[in-house]
N, C-alpha and C. Protein backbone atom coordinates (compact mmCIF):
# COMPACT_ATOMS: atom_id res chain seq x y z
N UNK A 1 2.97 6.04 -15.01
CA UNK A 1 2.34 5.35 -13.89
C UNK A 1 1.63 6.37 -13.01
N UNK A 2 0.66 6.06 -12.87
CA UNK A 2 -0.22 6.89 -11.89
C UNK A 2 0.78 6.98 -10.47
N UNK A 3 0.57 8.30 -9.74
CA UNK A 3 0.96 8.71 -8.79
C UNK A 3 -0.01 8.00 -7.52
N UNK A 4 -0.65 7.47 -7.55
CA UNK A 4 -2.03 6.93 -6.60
C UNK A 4 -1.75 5.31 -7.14
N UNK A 5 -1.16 4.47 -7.40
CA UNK A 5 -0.53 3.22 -7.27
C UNK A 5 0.19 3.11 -6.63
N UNK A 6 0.14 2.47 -5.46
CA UNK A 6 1.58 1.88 -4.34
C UNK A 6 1.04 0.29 -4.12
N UNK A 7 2.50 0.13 -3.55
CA UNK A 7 2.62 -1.36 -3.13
C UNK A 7 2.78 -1.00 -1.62
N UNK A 8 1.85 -1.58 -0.76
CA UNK A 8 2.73 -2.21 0.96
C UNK A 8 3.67 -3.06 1.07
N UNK A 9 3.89 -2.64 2.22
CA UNK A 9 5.64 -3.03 2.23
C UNK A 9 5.72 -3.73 4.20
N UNK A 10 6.06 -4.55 4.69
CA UNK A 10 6.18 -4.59 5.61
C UNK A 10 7.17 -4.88 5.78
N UNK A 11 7.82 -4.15 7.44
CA UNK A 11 9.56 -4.34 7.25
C UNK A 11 9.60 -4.75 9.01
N UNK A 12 10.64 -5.69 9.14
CA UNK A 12 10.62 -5.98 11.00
C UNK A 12 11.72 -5.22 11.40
N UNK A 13 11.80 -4.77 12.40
CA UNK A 13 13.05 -4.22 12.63
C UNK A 13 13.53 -4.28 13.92
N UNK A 14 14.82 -4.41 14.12
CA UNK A 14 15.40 -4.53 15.67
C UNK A 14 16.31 -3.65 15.95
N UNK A 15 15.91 -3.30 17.10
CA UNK A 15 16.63 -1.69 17.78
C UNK A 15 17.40 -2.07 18.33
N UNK A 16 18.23 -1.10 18.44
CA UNK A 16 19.62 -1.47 19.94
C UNK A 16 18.89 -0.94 20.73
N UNK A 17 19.36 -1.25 21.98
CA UNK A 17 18.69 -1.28 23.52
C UNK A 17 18.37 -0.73 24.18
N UNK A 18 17.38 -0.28 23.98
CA UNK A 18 16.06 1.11 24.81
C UNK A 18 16.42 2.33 23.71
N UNK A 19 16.11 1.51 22.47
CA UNK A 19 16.00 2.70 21.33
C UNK A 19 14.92 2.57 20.81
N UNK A 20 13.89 1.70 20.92
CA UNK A 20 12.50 1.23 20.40
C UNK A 20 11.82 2.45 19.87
N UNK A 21 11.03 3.38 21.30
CA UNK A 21 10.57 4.62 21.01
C UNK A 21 11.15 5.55 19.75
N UNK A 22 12.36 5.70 20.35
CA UNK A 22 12.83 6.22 19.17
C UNK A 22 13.19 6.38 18.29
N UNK A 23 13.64 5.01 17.68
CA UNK A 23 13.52 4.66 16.61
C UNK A 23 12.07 4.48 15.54
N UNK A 24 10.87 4.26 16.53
CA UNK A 24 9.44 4.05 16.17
C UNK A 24 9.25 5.60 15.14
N UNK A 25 9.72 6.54 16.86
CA UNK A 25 9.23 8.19 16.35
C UNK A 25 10.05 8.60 15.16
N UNK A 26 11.24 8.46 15.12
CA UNK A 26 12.19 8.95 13.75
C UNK A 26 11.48 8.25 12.57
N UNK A 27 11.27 7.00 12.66
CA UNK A 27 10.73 6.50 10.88
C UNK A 27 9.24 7.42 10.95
N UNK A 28 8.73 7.36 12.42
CA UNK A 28 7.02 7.89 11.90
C UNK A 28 7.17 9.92 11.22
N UNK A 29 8.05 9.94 11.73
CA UNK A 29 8.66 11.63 11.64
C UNK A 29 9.06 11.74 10.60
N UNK A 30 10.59 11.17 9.99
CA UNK A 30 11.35 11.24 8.83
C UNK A 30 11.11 10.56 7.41
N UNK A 31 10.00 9.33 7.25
CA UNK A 31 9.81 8.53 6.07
C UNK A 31 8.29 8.70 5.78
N UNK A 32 7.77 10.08 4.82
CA UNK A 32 6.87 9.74 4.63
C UNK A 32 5.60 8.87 3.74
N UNK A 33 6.89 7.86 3.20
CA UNK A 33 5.69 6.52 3.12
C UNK A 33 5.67 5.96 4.47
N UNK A 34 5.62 5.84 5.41
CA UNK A 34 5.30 5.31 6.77
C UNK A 34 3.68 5.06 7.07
N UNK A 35 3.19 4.34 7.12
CA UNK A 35 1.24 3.87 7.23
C UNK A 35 1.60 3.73 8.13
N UNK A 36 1.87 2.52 8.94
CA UNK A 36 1.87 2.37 10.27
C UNK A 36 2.85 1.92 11.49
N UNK A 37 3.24 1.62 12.26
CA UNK A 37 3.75 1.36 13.17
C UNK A 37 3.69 1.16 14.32
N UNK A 38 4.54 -0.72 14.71
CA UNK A 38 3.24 -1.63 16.18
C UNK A 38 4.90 -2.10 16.65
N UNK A 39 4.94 -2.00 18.12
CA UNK A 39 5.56 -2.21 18.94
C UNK A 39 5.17 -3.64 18.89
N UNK A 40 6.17 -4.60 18.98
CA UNK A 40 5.81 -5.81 18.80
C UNK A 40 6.84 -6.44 20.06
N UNK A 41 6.84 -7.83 20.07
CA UNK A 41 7.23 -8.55 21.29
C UNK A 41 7.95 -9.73 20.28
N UNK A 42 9.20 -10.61 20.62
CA UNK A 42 9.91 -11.40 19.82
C UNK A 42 11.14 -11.16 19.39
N UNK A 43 11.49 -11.73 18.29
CA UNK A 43 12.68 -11.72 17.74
C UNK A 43 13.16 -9.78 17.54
N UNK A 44 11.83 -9.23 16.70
CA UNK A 44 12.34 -8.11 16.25
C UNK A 44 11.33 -7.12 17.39
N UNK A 45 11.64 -5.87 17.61
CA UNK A 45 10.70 -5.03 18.01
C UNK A 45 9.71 -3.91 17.36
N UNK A 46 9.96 -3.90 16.39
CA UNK A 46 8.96 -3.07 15.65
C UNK A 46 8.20 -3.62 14.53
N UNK A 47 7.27 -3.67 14.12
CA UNK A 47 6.63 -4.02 12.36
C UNK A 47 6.51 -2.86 12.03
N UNK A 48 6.58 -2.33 11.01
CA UNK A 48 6.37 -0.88 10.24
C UNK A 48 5.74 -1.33 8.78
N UNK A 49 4.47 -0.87 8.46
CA UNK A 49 3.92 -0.13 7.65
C UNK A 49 4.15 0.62 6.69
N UNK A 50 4.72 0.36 5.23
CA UNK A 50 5.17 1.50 4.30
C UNK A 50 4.25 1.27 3.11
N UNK A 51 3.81 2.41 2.35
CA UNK A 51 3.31 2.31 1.28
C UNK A 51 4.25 3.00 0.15
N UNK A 52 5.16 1.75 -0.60
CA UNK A 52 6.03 3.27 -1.58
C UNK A 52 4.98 3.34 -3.04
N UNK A 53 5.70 3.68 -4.00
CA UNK A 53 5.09 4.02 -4.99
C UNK A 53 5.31 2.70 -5.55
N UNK A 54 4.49 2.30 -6.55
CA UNK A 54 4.49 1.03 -7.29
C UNK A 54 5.92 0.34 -8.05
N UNK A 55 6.22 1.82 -9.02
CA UNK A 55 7.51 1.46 -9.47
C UNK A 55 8.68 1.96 -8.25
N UNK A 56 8.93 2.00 -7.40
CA UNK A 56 10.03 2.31 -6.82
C UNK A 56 10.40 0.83 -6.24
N UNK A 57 12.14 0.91 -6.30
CA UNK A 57 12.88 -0.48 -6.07
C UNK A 57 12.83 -0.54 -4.26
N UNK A 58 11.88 -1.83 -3.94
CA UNK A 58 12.09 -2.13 -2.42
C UNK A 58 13.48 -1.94 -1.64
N UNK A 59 14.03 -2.76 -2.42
CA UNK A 59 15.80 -2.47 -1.46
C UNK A 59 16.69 -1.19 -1.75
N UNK A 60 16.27 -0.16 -2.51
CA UNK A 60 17.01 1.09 -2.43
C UNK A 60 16.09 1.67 -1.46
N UNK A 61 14.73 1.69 -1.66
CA UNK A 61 13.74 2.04 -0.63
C UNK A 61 14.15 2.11 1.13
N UNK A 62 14.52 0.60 1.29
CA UNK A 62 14.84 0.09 2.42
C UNK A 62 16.31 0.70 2.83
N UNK A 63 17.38 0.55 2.01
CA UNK A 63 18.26 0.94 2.26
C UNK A 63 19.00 2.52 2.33
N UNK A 64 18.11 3.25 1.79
CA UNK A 64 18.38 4.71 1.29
C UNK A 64 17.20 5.66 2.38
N UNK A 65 16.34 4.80 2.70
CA UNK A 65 15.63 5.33 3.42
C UNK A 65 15.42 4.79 4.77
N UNK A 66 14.85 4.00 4.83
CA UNK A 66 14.78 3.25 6.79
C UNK A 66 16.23 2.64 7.18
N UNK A 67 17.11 2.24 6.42
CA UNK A 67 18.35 1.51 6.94
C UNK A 67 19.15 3.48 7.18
N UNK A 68 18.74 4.23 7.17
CA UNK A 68 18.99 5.86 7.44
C UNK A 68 18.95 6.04 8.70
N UNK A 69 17.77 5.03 9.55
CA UNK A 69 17.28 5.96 10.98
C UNK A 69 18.36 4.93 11.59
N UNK A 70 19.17 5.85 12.67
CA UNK A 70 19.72 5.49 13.68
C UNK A 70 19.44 4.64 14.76
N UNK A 71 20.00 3.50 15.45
CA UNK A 71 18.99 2.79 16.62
C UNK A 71 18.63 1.47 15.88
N UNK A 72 18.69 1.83 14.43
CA UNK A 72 18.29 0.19 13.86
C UNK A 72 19.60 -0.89 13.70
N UNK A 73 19.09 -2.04 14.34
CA UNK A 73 20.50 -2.91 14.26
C UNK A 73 19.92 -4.00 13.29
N UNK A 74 18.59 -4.30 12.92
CA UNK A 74 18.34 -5.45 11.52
C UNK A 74 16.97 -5.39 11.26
N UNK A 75 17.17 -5.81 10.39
CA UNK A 75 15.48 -5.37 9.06
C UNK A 75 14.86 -6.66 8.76
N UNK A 76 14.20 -6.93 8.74
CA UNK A 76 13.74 -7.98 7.74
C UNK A 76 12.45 -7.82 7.16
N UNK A 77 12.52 -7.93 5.36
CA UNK A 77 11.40 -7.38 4.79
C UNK A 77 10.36 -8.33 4.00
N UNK A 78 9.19 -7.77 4.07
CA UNK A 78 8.06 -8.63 3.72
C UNK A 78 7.54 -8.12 2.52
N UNK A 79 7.63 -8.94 1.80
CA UNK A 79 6.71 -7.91 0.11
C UNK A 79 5.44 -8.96 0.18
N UNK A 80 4.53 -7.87 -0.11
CA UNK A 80 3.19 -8.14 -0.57
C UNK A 80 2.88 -8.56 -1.72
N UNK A 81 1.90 -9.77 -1.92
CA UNK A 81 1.99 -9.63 -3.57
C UNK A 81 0.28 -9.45 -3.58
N UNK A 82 -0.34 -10.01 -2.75
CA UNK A 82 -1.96 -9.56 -3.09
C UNK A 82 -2.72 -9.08 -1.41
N UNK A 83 -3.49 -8.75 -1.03
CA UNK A 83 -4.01 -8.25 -0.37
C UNK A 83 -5.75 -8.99 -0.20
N UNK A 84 -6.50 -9.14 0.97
CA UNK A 84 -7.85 -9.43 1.14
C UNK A 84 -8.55 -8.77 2.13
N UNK A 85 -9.76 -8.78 2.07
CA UNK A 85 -10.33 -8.07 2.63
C UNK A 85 -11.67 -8.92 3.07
N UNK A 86 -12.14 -8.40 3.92
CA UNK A 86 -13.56 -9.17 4.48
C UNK A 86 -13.88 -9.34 6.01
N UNK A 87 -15.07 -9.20 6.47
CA UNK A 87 -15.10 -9.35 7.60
C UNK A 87 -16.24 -10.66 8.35
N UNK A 88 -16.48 -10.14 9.72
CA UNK A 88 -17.48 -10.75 10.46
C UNK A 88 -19.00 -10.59 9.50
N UNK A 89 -19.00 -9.70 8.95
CA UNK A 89 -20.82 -9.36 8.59
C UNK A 89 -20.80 -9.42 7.02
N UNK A 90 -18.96 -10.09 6.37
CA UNK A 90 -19.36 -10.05 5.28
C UNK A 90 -19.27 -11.51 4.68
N UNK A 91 -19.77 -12.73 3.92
CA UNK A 91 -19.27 -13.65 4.21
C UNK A 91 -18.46 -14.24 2.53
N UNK A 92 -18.02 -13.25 2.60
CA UNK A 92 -16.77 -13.14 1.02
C UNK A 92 -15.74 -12.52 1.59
N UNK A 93 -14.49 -13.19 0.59
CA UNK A 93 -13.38 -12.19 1.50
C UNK A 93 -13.21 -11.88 -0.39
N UNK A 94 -12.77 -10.61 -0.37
CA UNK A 94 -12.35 -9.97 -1.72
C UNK A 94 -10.77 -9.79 -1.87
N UNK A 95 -10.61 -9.72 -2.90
CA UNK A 95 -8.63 -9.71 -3.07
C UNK A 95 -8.61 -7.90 -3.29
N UNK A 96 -8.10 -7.59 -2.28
CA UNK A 96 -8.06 -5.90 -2.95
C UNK A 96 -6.42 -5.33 -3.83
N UNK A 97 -7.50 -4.59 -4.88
CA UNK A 97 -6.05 -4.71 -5.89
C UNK A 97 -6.49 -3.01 -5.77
């Protein structure tokens, strides 16, 4: 398998109480599949951004790696199965594979 195949991964996560920041900075610091990370408002406080490798198993992923950072009290994970793309100036939306 090519090394340049990944899957996104989106994961919610909820901090114990006035651990947000730091929990944000430890995954953006310590996991480097980490893409992105948004302070969010609701049930959970964080969305995080991961890109792993194609063949790697989501829940050892999750569990061996982000269920690691301290401050996290629950996860909840989103698998991707296709992706789109398109904007204001384009008037197709494309499936990006």
């Amino acid at each position: 398998m090519s090394e340049f195949q990944s899957k996104p991964l989106f994961v919610w996560v909820k901090c114990a109480l006035g651990q947000t920041i730091a929990v944000a900075e430890a995954i953006m610091d310590n996991i480097e599949q980490t893409s992105e990370v948004y302070s969010i408002a609701g049930k959970f406080d964080l969305l995080v951004k991961f890109n792993i490798p194609a063949d790697w198993s989501v829940g050892r992923f999750i569990n061996e790696k982000l269920h690691q950072v301290e401050g996290i009290t629950n996860t909840e994970t989103l698998v991707v199965f296709s992706a789109f793309t398109g904007g204001k100036n384009d008037d197709r939306v494309r499936l990006v594979e």
